[in-house]
N, C-alpha and C. Protein backbone atom coordinates (compact mmCIF):
# COMPACT_ATOMS: atom_id res chain seq x y z
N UNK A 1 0.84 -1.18 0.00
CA UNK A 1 0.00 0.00 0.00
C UNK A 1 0.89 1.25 0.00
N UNK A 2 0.80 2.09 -1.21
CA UNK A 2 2.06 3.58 -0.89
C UNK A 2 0.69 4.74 0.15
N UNK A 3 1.79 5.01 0.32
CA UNK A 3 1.80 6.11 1.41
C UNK A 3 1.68 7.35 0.81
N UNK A 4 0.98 8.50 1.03
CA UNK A 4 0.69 9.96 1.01
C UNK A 4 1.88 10.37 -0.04
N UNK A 5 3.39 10.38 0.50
CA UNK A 5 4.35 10.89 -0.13
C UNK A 5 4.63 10.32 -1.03
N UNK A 6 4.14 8.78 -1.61
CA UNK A 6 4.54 7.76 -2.41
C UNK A 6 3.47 7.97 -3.65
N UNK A 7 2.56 8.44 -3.41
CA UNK A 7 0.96 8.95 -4.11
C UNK A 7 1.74 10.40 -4.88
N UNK A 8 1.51 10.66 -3.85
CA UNK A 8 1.84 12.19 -4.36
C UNK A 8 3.77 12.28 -5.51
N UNK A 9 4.55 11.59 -4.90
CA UNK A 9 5.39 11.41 -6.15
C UNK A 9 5.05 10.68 -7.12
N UNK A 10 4.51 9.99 -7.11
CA UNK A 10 3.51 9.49 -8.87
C UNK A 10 3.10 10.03 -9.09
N UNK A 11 2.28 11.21 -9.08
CA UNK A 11 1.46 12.15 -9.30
C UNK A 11 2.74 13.09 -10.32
N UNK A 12 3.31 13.40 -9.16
CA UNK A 12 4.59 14.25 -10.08
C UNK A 12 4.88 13.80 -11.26
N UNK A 13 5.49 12.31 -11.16
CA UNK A 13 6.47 11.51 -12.15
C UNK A 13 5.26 11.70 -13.58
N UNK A 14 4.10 11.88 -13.35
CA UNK A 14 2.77 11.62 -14.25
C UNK A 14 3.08 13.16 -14.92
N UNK A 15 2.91 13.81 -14.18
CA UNK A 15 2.73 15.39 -14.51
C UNK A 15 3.92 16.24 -15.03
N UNK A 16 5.02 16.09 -14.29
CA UNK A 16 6.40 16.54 -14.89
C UNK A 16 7.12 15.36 -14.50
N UNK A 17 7.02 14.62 -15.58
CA UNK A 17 8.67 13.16 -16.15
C UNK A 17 9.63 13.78 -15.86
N UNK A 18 9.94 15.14 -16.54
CA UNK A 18 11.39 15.29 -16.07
C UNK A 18 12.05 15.95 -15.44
N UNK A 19 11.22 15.84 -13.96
CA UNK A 19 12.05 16.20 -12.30
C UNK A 19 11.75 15.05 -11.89
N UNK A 20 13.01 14.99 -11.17
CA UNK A 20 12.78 13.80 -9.87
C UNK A 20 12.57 14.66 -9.01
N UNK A 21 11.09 14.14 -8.44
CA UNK A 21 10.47 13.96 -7.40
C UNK A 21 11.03 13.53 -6.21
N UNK A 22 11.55 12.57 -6.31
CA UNK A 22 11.99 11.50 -4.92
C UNK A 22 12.14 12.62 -3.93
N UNK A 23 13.06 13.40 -3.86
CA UNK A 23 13.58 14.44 -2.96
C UNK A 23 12.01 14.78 -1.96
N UNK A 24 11.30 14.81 -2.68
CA UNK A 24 9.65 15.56 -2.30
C UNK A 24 9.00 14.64 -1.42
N UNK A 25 9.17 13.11 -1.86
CA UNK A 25 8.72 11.93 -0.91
C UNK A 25 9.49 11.95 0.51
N UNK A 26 10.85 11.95 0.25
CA UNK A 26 11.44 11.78 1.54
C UNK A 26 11.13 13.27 2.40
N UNK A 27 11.19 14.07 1.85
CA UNK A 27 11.04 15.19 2.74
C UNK A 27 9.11 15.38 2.98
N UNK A 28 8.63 14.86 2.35
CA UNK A 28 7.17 14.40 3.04
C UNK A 28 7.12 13.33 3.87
N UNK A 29 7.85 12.48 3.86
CA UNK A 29 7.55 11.72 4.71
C UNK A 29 8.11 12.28 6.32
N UNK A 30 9.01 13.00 5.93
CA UNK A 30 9.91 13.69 7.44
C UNK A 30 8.78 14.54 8.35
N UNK A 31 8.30 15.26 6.87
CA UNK A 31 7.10 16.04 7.61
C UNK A 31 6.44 15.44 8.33
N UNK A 32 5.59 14.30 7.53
CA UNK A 32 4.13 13.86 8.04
C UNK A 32 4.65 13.17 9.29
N UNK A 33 6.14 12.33 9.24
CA UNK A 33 6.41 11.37 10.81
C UNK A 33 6.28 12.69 11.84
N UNK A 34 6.66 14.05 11.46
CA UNK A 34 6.61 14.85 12.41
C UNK A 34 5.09 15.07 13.04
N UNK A 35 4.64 15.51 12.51
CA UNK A 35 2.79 15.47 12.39
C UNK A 35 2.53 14.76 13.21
N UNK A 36 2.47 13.45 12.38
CA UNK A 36 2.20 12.25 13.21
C UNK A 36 2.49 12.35 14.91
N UNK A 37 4.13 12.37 14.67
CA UNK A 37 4.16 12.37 16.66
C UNK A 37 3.73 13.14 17.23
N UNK A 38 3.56 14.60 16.77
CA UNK A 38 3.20 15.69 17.84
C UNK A 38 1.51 15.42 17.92
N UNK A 39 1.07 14.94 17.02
CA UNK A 39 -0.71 15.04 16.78
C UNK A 39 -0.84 13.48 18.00
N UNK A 40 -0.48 12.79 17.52
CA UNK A 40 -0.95 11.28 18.30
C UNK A 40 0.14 10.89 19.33
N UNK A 41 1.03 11.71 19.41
CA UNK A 41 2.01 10.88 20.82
C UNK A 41 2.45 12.03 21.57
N UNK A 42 3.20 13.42 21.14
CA UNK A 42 3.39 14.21 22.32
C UNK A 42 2.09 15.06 22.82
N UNK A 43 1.45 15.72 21.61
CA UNK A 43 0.80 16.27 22.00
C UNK A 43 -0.35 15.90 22.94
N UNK A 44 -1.36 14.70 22.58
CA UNK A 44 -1.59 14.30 24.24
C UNK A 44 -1.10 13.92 24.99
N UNK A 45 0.00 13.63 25.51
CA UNK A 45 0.77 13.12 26.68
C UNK A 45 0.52 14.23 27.23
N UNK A 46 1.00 15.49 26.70
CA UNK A 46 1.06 16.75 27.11
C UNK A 46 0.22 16.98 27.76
N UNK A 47 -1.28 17.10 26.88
CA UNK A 47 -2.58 17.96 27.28
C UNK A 47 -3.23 17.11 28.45
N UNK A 48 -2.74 15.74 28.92
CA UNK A 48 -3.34 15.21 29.86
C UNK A 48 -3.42 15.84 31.45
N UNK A 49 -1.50 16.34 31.16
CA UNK A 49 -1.31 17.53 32.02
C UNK A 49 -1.38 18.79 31.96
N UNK A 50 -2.41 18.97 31.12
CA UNK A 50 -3.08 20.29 30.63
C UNK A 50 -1.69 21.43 30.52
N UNK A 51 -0.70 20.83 29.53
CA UNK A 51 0.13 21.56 29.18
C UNK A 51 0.13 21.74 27.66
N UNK A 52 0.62 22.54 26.93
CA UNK A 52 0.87 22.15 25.56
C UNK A 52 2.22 21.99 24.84
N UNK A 53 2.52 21.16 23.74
CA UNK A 53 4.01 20.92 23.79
C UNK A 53 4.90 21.93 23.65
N UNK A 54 5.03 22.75 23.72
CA UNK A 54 5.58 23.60 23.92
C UNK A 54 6.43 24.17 25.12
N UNK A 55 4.81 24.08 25.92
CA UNK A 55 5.32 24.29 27.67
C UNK A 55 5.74 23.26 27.70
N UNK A 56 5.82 22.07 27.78
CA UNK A 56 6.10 20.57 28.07
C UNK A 56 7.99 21.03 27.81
N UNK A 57 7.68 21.33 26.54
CA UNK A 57 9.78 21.61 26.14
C UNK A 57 10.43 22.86 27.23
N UNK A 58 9.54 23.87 27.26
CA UNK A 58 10.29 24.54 28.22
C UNK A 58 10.64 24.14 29.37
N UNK A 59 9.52 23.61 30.36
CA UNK A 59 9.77 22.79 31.52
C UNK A 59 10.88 21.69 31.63
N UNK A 60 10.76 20.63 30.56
CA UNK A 60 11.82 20.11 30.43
C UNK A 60 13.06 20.58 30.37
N UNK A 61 13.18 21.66 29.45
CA UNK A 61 14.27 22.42 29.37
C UNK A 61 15.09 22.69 30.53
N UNK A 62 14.38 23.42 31.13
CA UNK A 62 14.85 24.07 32.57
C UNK A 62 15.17 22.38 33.59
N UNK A 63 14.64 21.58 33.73
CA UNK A 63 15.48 20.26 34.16
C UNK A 63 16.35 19.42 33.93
N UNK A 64 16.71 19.39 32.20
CA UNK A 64 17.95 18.94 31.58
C UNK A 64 19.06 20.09 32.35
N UNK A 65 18.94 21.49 32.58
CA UNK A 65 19.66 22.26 32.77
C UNK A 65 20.37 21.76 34.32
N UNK A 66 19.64 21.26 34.72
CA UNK A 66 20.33 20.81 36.45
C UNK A 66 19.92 21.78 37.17
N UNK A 67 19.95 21.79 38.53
CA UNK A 67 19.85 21.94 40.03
C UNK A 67 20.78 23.79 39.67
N UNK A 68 19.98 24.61 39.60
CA UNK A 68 18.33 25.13 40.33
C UNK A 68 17.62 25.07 39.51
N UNK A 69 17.72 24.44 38.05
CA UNK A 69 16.75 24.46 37.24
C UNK A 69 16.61 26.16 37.05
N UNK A 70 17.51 26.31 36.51
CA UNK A 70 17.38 27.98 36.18
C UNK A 70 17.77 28.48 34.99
N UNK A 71 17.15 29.30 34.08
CA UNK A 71 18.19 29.79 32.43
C UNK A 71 17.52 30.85 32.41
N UNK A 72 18.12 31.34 31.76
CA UNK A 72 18.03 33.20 31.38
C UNK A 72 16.64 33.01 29.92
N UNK A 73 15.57 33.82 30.05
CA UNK A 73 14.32 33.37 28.60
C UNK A 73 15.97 33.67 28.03
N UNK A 74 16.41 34.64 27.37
CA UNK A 74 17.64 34.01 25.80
C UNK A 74 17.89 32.82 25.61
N UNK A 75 18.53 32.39 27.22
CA UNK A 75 19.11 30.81 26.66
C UNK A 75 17.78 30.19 26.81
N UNK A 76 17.30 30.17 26.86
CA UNK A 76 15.55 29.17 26.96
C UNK A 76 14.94 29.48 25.18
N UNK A 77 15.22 30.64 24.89
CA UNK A 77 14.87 30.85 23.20
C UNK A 77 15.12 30.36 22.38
N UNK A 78 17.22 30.31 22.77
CA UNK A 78 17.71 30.28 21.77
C UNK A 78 17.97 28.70 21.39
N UNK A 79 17.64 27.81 22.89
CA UNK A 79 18.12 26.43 23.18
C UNK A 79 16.65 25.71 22.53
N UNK A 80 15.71 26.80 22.15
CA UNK A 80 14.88 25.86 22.16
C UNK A 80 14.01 26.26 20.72
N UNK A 81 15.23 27.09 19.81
CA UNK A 81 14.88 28.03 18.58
C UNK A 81 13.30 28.59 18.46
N UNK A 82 13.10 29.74 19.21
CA UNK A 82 11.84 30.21 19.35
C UNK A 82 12.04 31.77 19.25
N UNK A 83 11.50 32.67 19.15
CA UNK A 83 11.28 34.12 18.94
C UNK A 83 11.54 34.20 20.36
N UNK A 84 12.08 35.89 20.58
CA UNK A 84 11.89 36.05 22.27
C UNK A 84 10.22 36.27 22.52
N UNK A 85 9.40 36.37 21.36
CA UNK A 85 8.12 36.55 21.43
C UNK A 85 7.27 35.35 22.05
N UNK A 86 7.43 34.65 21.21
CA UNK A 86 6.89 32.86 21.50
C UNK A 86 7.35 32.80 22.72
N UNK A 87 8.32 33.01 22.96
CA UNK A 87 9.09 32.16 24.49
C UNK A 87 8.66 33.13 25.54
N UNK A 88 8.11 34.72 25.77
CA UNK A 88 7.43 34.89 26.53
C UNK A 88 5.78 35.17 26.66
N UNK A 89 5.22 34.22 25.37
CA UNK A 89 4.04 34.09 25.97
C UNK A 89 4.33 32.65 26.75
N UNK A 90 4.95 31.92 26.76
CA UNK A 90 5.08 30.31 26.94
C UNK A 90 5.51 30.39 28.62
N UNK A 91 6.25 31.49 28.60
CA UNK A 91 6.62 31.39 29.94
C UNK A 91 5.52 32.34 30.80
N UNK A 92 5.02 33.17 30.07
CA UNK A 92 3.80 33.94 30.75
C UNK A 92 2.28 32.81 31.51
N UNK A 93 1.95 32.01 30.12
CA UNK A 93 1.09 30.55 30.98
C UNK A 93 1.65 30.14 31.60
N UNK A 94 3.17 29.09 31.71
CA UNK A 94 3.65 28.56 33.00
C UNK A 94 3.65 29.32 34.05
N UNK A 95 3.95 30.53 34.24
CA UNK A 95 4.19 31.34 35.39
C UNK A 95 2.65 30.86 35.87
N UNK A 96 1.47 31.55 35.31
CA UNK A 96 0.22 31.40 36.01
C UNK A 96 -0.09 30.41 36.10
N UNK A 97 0.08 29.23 35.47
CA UNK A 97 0.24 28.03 36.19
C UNK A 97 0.79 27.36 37.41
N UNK A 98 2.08 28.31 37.79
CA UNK A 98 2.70 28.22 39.12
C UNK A 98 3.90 27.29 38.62
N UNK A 99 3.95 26.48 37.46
CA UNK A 99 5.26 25.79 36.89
C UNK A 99 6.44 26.67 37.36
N UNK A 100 6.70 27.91 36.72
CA UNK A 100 7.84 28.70 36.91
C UNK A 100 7.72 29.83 37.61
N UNK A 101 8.98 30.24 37.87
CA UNK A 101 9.34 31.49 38.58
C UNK A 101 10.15 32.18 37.66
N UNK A 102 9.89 33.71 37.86
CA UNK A 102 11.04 35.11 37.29
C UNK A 102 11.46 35.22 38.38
N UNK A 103 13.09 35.48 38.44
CA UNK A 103 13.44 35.75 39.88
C UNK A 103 14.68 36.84 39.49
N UNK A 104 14.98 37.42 40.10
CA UNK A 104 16.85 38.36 39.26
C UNK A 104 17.41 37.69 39.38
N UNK A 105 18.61 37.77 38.67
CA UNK A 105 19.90 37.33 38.17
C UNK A 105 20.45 37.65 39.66
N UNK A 106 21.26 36.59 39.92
CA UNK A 106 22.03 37.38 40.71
C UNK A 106 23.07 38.09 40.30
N UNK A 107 23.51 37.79 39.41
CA UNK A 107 24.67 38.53 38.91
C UNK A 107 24.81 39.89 38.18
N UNK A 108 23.11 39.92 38.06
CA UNK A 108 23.04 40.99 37.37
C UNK A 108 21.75 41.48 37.46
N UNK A 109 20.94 42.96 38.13
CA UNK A 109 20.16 42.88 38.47
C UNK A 109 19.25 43.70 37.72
N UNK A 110 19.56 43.84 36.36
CA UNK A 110 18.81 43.80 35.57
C UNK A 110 18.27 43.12 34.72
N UNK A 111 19.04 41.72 34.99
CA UNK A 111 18.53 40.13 34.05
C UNK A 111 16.97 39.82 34.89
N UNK A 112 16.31 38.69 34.61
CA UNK A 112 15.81 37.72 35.43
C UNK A 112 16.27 36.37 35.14
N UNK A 113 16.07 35.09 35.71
CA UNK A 113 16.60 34.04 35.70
C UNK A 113 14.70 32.80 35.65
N UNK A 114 14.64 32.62 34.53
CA UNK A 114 13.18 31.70 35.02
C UNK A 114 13.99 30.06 35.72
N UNK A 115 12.66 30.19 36.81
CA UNK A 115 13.29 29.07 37.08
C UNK A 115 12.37 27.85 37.48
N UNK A 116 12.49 26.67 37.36
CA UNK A 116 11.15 25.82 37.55
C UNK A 116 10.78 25.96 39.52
N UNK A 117 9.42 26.13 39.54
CA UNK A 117 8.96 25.98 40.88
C UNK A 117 9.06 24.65 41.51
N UNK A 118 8.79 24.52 42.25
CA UNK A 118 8.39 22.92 42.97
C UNK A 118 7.54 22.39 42.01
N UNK A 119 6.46 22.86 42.46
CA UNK A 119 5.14 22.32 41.32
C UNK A 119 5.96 21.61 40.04
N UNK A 120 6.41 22.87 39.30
CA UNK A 120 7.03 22.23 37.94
C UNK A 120 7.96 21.25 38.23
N UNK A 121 8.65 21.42 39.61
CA UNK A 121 9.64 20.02 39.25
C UNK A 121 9.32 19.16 39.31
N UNK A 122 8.20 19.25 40.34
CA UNK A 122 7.53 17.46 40.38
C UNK A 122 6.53 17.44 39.60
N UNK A 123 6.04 17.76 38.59
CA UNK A 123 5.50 18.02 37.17
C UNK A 123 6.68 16.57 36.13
N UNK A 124 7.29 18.26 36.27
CA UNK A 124 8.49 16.94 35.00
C UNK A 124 8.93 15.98 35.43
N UNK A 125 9.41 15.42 36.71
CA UNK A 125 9.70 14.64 37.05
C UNK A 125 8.43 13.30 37.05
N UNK A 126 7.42 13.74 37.04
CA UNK A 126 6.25 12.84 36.65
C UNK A 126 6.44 12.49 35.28
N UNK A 127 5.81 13.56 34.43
CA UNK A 127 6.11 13.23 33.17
C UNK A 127 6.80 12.64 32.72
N UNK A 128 8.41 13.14 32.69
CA UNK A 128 9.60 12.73 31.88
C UNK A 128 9.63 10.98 31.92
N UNK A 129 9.53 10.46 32.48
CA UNK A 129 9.45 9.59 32.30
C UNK A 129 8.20 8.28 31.17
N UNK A 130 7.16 9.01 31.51
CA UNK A 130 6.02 8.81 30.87
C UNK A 130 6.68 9.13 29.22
N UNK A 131 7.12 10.14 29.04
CA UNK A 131 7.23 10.95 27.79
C UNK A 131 8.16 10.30 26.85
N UNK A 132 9.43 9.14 27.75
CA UNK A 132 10.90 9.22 27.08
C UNK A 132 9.38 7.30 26.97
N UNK A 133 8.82 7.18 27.47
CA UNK A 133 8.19 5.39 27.20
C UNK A 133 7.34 5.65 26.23
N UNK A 134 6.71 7.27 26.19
CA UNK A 134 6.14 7.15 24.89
C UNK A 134 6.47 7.74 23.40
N UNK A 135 7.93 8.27 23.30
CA UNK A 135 8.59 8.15 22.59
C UNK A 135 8.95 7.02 21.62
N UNK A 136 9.52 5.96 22.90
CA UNK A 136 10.20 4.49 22.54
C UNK A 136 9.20 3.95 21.82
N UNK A 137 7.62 4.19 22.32
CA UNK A 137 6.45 3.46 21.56
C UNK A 137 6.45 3.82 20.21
N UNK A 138 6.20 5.58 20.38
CA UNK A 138 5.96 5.68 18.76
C UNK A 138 7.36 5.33 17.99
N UNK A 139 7.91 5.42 18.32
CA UNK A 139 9.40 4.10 17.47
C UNK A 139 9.65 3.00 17.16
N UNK A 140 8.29 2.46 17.72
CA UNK A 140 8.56 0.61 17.87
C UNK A 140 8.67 0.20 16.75
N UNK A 141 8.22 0.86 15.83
CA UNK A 141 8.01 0.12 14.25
C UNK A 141 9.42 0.21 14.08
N UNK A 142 10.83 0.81 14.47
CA UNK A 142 12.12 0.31 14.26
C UNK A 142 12.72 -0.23 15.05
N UNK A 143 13.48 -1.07 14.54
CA UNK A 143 14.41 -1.67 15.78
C UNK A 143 15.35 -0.90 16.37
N UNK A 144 16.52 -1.37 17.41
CA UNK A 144 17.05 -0.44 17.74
C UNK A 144 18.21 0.09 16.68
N UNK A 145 18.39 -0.84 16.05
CA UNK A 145 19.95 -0.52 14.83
C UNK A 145 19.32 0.42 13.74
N UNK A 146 18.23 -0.21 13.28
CA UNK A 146 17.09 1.20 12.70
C UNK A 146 17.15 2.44 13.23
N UNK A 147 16.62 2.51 14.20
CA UNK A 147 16.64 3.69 15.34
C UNK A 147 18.07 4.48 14.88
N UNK A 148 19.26 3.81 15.35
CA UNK A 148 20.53 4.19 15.18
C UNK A 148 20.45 4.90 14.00
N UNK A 149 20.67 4.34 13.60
CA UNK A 149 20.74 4.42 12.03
C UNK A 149 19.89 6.07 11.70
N UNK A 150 19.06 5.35 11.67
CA UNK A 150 17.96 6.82 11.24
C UNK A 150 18.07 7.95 12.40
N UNK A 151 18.68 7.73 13.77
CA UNK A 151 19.39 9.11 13.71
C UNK A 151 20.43 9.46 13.89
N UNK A 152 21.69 8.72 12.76
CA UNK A 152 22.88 8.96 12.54
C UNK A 152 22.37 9.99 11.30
N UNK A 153 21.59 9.75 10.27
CA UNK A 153 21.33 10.49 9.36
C UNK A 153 20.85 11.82 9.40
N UNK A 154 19.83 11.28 10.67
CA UNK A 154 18.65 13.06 10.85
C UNK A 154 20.13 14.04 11.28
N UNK A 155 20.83 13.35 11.91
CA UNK A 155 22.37 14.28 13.07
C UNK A 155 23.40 14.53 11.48
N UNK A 156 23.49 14.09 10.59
CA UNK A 156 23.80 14.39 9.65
C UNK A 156 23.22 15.62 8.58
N UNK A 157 21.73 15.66 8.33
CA UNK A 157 21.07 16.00 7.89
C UNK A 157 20.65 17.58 8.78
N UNK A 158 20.57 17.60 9.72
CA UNK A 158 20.40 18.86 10.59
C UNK A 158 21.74 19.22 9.94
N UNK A 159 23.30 19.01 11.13
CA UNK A 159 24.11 19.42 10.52
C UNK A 159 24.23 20.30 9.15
N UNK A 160 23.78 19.21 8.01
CA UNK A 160 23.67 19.89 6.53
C UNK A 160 23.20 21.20 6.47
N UNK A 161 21.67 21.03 7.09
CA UNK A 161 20.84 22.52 6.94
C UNK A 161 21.42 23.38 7.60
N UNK A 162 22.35 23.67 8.93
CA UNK A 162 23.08 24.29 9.22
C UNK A 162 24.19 25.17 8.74
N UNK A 163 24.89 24.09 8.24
CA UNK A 163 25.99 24.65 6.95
C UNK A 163 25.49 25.51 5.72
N UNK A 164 24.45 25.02 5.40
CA UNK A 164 23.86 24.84 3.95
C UNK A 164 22.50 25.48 4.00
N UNK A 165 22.32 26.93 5.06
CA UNK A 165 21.11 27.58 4.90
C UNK A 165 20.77 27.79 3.64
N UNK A 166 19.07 28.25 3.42
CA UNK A 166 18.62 28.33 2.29
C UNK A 166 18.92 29.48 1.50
N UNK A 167 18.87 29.33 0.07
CA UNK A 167 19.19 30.59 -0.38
C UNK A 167 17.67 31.61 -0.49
């Protein structure tokens, strides 16, 4: 049975013979696996804890960071490629949620420092775990050398777009 991106490059190959398409399949299919996980695997994990993935990444964020669980919104923006716009409405709901705190810098007392509350830590610390088992699920369809594999390439492939912004 072909798939969406497999449809749709026949369609091409029918309509203009002479482009390859292929390029269009694989990068549809990148899309739609993306889709896919955020629609049917992160995004409700998320909303169960009436978060959205978004907040889910910031929170996390601030706990990969370690003990006080603290980053400046820049490094929270920039770690997590978002506008300083996006990243303070995101931190504006957590705050009223009670997830996070603005607190000053100490070092500088015109910074602030967000930092996860209690609440939020034992938040993520619930979650994260839940999140990294339902990850592994939506992966099951590869094995683990698959797995490998496919993200020796994506770590390749980022890389690329890095080097190789668009013109």
């Amino acid at each position: 049975m072909k798939d969406r991106a497999q449809r749709a490059q026949d369609e091409w190959i029918r309509e203009r013979p002479d482009l390859d398409a292929s390029v269009m399949t694989l990068v549809g299919r990148l899309l739609e696996a993306c889709h896919l996980m955020d629609r049917h695997w992160f995004g409700p994990l998320a909303a169960q804890f009436e978060l959205h993935q978004g907040e889910f990444d910031v929170i996390a964020t601030l706990r990969r960071a370690g003990a006080p669980y603290a980053l400046t919104p820049t490094e929270l923006h920039e770690g997590l490629m978002l506008s300083s716009g996006a990243m303070t409405s995101r931190l504006d709901r957590l705050e009223k949620k009670g997830l996070i705190e603005r607190i000053p810098a100490p070092s500088d007392r015109r910074s602030i420092l967000v930092r996860l509350s209690e609440p939020g830590l034992a938040l993520i610390e619930h979650i994260l775990p839940l999140h990294v088992a339902n990850e592994q699920q939506a992966l099951a369809g590869l094995d683990a050398a698959e797995q490998a594999n496919l993200s020796a390439l994506l770590a390749k492939l980022v890389g690329g777009l890095h080097q190789y912004p668009a013109r």
